[in-house]
C-alpha atoms as a PDB file:
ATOM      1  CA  UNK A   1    -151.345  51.393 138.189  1.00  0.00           C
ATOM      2  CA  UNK A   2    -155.075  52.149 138.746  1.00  0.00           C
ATOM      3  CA  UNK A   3    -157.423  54.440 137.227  1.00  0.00           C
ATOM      4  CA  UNK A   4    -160.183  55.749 139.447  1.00  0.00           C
ATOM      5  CA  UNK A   5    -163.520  54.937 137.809  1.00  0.00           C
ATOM      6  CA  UNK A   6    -166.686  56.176 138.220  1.00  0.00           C
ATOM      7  CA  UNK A   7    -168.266  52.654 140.088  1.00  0.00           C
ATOM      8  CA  UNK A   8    -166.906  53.510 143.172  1.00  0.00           C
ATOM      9  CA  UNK A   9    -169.683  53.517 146.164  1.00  0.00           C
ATOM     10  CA  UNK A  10    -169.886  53.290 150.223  1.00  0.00           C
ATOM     11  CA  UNK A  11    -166.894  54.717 151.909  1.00  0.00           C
ATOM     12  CA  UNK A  12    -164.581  57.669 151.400  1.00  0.00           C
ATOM     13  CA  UNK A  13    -161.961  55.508 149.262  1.00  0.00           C
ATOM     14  CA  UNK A  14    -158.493  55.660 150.339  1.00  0.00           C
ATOM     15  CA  UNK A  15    -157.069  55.597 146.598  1.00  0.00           C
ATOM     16  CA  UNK A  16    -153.448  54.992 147.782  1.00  0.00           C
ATOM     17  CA  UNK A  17    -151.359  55.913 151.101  1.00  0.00           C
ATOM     18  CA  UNK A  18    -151.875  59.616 151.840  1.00  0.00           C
ATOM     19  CA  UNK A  19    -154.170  60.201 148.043  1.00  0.00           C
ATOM     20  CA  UNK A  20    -157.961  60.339 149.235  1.00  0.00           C
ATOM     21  CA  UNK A  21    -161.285  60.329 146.777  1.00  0.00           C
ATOM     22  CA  UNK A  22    -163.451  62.847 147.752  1.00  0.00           C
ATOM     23  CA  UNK A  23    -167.070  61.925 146.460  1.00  0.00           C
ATOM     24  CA  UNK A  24    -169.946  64.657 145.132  1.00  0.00           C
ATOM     25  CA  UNK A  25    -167.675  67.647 145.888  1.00  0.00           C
ATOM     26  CA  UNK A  26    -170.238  69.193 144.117  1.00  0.00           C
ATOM     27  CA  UNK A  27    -173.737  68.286 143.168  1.00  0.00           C
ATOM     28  CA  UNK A  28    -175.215  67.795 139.920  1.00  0.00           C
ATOM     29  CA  UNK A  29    -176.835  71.459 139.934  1.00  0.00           C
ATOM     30  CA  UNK A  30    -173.900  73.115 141.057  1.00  0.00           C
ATOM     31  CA  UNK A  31    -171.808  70.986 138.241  1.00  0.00           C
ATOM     32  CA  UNK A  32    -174.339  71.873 135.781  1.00  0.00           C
ATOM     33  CA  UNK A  33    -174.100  76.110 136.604  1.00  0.00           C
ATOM     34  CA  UNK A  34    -170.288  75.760 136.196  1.00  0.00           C
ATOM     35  CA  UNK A  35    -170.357  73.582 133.431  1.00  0.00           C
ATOM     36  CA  UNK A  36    -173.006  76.537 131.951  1.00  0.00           C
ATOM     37  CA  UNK A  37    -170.426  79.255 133.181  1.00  0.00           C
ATOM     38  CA  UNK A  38    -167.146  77.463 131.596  1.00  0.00           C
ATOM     39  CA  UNK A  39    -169.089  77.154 128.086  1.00  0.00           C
ATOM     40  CA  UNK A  40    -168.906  80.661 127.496  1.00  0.00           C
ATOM     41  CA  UNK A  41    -166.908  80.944 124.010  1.00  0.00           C
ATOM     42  CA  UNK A  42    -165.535  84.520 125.350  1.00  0.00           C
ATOM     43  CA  UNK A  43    -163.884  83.512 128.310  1.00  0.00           C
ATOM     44  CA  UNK A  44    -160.602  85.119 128.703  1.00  0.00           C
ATOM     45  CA  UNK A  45    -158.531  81.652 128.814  1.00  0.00           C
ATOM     46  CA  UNK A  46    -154.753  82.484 129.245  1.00  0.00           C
ATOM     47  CA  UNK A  47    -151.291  80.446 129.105  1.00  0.00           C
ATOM     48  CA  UNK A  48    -151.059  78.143 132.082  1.00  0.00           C
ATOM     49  CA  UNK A  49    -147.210  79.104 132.840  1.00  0.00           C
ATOM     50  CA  UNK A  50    -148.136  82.254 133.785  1.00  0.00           C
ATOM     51  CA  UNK A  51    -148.678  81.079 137.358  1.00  0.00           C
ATOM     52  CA  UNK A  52    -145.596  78.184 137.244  1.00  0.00           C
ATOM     53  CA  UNK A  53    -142.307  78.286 138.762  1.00  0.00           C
ATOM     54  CA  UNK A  54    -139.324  78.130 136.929  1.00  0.00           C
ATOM     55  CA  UNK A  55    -139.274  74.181 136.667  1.00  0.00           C
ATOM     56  CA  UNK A  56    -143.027  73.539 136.040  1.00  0.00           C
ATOM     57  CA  UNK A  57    -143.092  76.465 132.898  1.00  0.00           C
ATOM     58  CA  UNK A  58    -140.930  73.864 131.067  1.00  0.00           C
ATOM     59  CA  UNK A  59    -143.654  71.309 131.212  1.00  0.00           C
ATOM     60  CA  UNK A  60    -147.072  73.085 131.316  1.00  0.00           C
ATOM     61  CA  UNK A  61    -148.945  73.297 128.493  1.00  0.00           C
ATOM     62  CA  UNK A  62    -152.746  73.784 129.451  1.00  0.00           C
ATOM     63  CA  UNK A  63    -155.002  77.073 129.699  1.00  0.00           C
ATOM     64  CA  UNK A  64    -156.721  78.600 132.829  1.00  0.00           C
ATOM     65  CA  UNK A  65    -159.264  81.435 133.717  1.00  0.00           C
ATOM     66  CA  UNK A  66    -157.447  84.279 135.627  1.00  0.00           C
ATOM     67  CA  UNK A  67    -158.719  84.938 139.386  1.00  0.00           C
ATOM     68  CA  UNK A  68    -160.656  88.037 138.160  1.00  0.00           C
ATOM     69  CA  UNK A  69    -162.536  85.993 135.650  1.00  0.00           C
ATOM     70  CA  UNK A  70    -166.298  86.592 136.647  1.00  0.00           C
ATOM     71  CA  UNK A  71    -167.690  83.421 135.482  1.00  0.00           C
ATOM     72  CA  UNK A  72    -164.931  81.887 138.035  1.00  0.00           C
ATOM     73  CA  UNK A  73    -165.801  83.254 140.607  1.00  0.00           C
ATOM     74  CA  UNK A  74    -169.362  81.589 141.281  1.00  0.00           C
ATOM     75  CA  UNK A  75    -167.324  78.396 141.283  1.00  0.00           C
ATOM     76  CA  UNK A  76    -164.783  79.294 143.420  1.00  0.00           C
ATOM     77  CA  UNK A  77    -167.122  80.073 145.995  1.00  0.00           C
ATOM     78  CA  UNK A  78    -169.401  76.768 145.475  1.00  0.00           C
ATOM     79  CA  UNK A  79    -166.166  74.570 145.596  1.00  0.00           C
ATOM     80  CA  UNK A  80    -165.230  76.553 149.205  1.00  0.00           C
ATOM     81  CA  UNK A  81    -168.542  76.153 150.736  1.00  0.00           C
ATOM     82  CA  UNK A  82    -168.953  72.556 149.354  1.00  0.00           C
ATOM     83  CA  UNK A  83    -165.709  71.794 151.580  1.00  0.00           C
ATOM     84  CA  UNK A  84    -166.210  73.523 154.468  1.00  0.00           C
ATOM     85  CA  UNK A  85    -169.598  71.493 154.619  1.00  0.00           C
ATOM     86  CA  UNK A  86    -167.645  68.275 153.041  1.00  0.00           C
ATOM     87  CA  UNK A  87    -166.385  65.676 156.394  1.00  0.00           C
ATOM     88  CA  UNK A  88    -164.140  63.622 155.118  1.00  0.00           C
ATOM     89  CA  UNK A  89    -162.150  67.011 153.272  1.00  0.00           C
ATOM     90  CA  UNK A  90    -162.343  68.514 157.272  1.00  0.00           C
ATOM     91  CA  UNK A  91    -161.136  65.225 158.492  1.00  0.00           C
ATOM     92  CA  UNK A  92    -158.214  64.590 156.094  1.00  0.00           C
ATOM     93  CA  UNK A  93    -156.911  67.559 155.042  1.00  0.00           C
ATOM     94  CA  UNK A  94    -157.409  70.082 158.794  1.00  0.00           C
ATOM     95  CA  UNK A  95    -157.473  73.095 156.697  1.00  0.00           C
ATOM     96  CA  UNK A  96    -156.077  76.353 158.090  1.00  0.00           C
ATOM     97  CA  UNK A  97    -155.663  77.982 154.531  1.00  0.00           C
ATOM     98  CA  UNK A  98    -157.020  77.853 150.792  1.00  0.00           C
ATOM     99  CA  UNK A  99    -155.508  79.209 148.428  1.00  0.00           C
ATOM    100  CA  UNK A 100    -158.647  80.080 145.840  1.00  0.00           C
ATOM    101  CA  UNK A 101    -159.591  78.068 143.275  1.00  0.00           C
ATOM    102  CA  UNK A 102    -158.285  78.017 140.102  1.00  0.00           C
ATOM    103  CA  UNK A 103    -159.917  76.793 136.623  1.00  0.00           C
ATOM    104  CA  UNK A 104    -157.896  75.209 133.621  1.00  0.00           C
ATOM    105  CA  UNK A 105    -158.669  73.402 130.920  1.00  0.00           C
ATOM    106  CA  UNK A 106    -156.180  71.003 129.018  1.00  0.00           C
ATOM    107  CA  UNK A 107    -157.356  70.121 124.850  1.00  0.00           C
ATOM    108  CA  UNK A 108    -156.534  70.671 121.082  1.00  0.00           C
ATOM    109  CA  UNK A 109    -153.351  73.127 121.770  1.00  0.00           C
ATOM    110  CA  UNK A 110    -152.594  73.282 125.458  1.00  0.00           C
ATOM    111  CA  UNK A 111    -152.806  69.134 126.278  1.00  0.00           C
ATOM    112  CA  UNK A 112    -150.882  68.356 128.972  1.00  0.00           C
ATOM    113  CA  UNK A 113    -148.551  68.776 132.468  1.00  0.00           C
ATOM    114  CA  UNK A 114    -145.413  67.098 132.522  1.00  0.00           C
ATOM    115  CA  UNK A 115    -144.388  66.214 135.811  1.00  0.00           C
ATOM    116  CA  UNK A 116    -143.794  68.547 138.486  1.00  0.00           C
ATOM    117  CA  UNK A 117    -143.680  69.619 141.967  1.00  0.00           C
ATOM    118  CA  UNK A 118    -145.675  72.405 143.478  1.00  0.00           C
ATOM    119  CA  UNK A 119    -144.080  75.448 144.802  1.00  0.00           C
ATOM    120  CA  UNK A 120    -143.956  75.363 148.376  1.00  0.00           C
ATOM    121  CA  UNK A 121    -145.507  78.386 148.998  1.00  0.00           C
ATOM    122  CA  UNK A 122    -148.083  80.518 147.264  1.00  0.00           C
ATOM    123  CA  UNK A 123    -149.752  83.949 147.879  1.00  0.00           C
ATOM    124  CA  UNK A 124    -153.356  84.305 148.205  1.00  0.00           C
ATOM    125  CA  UNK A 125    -154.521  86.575 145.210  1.00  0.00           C
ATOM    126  CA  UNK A 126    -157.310  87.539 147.384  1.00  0.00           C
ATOM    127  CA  UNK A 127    -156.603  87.993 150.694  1.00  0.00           C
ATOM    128  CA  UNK A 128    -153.142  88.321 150.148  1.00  0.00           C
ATOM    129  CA  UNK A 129    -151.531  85.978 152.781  1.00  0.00           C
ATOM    130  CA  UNK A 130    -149.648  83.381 152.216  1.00  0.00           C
ATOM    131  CA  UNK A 131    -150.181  80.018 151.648  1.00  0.00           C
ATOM    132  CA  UNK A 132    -147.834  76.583 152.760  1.00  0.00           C
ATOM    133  CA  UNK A 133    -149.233  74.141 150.303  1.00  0.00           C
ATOM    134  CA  UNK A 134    -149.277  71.096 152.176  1.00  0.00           C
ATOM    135  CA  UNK A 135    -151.674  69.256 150.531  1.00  0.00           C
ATOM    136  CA  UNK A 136    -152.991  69.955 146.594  1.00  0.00           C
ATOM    137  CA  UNK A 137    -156.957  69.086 145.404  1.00  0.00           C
ATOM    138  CA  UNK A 138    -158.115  68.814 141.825  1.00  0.00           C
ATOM    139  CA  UNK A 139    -161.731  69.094 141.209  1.00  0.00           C
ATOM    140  CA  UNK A 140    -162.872  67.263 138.290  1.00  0.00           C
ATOM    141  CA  UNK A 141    -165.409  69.061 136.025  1.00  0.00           C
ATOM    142  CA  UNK A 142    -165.163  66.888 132.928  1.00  0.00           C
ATOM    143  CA  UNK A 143    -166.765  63.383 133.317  1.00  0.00           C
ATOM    144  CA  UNK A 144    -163.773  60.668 132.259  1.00  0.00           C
ATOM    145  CA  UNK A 145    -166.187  59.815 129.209  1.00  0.00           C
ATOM    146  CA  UNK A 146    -165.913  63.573 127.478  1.00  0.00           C
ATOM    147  CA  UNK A 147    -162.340  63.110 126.802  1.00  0.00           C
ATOM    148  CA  UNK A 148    -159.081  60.566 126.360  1.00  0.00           C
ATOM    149  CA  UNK A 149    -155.997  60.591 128.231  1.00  0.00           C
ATOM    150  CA  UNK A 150    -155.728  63.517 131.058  1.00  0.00           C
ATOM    151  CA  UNK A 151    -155.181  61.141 133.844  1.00  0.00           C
ATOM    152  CA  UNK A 152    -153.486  62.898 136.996  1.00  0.00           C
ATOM    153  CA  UNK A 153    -150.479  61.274 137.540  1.00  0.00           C
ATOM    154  CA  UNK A 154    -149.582  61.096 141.491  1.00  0.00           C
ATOM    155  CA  UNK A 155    -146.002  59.859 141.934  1.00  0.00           C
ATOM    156  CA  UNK A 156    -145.858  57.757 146.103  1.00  0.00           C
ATOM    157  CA  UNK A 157    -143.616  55.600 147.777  1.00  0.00           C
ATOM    158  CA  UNK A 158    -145.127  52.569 146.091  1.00  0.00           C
ATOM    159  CA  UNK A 159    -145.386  53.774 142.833  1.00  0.00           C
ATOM    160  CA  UNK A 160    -147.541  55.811 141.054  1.00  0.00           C
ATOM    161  CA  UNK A 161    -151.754  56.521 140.921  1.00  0.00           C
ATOM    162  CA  UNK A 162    -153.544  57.642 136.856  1.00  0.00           C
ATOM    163  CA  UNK A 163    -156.755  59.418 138.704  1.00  0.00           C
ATOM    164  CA  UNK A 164    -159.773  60.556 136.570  1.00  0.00           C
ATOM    165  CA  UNK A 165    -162.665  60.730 138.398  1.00  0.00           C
ATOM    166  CA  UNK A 166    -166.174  61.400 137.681  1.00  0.00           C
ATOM    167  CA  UNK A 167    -167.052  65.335 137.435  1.00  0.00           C
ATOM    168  CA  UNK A 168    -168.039  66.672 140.691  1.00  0.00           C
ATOM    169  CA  UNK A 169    -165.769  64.476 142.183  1.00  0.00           C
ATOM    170  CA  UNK A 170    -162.005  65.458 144.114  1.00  0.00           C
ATOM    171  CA  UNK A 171    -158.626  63.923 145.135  1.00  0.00           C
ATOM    172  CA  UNK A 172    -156.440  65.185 147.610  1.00  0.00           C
ATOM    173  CA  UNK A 173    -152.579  64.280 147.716  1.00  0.00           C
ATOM    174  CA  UNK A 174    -149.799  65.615 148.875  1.00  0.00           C
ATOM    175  CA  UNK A 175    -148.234  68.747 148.023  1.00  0.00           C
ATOM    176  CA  UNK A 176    -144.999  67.268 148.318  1.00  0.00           C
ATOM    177  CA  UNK A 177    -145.675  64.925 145.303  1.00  0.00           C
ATOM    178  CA  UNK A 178    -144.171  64.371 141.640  1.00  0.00           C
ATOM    179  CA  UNK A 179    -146.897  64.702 139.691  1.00  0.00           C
ATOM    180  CA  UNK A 180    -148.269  65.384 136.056  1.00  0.00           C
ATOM    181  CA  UNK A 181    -151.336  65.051 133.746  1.00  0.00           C
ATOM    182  CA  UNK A 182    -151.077  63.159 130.981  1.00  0.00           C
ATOM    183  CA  UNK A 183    -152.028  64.720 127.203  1.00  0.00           C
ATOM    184  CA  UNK A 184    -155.526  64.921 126.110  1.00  0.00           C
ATOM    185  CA  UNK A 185    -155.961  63.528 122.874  1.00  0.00           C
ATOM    186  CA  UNK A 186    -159.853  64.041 122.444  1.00  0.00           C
ATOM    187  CA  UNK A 187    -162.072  66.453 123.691  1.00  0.00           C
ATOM    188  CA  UNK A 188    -161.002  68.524 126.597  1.00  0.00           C
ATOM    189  CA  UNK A 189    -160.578  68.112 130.587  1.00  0.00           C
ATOM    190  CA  UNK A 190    -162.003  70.606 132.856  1.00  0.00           C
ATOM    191  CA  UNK A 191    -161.088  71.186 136.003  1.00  0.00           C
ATOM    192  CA  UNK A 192    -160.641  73.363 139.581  1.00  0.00           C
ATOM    193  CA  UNK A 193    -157.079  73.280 141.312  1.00  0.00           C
ATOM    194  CA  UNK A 194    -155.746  74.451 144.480  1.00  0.00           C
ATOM    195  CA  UNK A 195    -153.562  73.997 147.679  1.00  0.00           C
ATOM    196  CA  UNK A 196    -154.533  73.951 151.649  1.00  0.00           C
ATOM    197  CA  UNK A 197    -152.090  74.773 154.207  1.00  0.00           C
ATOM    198  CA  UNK A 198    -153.238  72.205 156.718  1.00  0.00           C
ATOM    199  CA  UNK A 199    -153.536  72.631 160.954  1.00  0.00           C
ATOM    200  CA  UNK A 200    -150.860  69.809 160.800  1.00  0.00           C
ATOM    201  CA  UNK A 201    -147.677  69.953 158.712  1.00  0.00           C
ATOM    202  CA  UNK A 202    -146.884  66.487 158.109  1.00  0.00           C
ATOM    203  CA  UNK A 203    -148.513  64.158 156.221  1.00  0.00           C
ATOM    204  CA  UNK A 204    -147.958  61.187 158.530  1.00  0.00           C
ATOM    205  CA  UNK A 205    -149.686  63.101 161.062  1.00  0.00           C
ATOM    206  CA  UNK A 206    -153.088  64.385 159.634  1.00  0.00           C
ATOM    207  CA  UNK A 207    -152.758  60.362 158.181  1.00  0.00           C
ATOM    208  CA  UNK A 208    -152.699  59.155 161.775  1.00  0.00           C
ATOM    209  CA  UNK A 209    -155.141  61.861 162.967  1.00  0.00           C
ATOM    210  CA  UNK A 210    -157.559  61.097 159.687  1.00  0.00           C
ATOM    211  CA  UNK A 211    -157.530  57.259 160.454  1.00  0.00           C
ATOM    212  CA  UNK A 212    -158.426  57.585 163.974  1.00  0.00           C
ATOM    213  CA  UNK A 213    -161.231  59.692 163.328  1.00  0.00           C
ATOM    214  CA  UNK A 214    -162.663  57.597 160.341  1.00  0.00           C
ATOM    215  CA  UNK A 215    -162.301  54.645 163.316  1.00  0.00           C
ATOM    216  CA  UNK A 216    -164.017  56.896 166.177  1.00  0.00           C
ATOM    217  CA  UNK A 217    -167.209  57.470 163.213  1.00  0.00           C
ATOM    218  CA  UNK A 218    -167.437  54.101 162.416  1.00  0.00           C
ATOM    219  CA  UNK A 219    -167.056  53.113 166.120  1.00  0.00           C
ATOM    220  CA  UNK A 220    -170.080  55.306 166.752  1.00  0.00           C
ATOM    221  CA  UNK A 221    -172.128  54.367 163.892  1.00  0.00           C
ATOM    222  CA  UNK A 222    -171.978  50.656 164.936  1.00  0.00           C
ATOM    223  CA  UNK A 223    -172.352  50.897 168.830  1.00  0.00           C
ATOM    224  CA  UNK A 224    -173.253  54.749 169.761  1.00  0.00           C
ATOM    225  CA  UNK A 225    -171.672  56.741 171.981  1.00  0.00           C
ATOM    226  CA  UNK A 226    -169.735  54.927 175.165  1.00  0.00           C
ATOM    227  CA  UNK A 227    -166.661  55.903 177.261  1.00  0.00           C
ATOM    228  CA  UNK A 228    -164.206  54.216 175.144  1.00  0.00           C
ATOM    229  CA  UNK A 229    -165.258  56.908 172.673  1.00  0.00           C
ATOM    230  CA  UNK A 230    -165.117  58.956 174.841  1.00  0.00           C
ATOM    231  CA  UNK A 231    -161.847  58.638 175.614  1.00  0.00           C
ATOM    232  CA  UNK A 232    -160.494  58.292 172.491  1.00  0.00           C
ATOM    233  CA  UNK A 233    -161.850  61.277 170.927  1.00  0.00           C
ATOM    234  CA  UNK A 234    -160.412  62.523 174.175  1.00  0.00           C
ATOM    235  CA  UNK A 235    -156.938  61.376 172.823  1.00  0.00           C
ATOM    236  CA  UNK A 236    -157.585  62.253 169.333  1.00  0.00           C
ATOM    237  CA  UNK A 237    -158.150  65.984 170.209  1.00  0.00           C
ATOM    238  CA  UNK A 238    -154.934  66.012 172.154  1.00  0.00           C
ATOM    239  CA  UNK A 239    -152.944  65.192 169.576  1.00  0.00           C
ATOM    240  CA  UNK A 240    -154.024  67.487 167.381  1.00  0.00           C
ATOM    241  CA  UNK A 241    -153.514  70.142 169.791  1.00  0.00           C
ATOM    242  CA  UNK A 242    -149.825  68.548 170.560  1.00  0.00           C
ATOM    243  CA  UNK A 243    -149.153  69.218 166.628  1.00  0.00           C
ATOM    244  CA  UNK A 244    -151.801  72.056 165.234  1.00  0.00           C
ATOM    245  CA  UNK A 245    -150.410  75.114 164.306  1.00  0.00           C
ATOM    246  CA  UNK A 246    -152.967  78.077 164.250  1.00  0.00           C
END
């Protein structure tokens, strides 16, 4: 099992198959106004089941902010417009949909997730569609150092991933997966969650679509533009017209 650290450097960083690091999410001054936002002793923290299915309200004991929290709001948004402006979060995940950011916090009372799947389909307290949740993101807003335990536990075919990145920092992995987070035994995890209905239904297809593109970049980096590119980004694009759903 691995535990993401906070060395990692270079490259997006496939962590496992289909589980992607997503570095600097958000910056250090937009980290440090939610950090400022989420210290706010009055904050109207609620029970985590309340937005669980059946199954996952067994095993959830952590807190969150509700959507018409005002001080989450301001992250919300920052986390949204970080993305859209974030490649390798375009590349991998194709969004279509977001369902909004949520807050929770795990510590003292409300330590832990036991493991779970996501519900399959969630609806948008904002705009009031609904979402497929292909594809699930935490954003971590609690460096690994400021507590113990509260690994994310990602469940794959070869195993299983214990991810605590460095705040600012993301993971994407499928919404299909077994997953939990582990109980915090000191201080207290922070963090944004949410779901993207992707473009592209299945995950071996963004996969395919997300490794060609990280090729075509790195193809152009090293040699420019030529008509091999050319015509692979030529095929790239019409396969993700073949299998897009708008």
């Amino acid at each position: 099992m691995v535990t993401c650290s906070t060395s990692y450097s270079g490259e997006p960083k496939k962590i496992a198959p289909m589980l992607l690091h997503l570095r600097h999410v958000l910056l250090p001054a937009e980290l440090a106004r939610a950090r400022a936002l989420l210290a706010d002793p009055a904050l109207p923290w609620a029970d985590g089941r309340e937005s669980a299915g059946t199954q996952a309200a067994g095993v959830k004991r952590n807190l969150q902010l509700p959507h018409a929290c005002a001080a989450a709001a301001p992250i919300r948004e920052a986390i949204v417009a970080a993305l859209d402006q974030h490649a390798d979060f375009l590349s991998a995940a194709l969004p279509k949909r977001i369902f909004p950011p949520r807050i929770n916090r795990y510590g003292g009372a409300a330590p832990s997730y036991g493991e779970h799947v996501d519900g399959a389909i969630r609806l948008s307290p904002l705009s009031r569609e609904r979402v497929r949740t292909d594809i699930s993101c935490t954003v971590f807003l609690s460096d690994p150092g400021e507590y113990d335990g509260g690994e994310l536990v990602i469940q794959h075919g070869f195993g299983a991933e214990r991810i605590k990145l460095a705040a600012g920092d993301a993971v994407l992995y499928p919404g299909t997966s077994v997953h939990e987070v582990t109980p915090v035994t000191r201080g207290e995890r922070l963090a944004a969650f949410f779901w993207i209905e992707s473009l592209v239904r299945s995950d071996e297809d963004r996969a395919l679509l997300y490794q060609m593109d990280q090729a075509l970049r790195e193809l152009r980096g090293r040699h420019g533009e030529s008509a091999a590119t050319v015509r692979l980004t030529g095929t790239y694009h019409n396969l993700l017209r073949r299998w897009a759903d708008t």
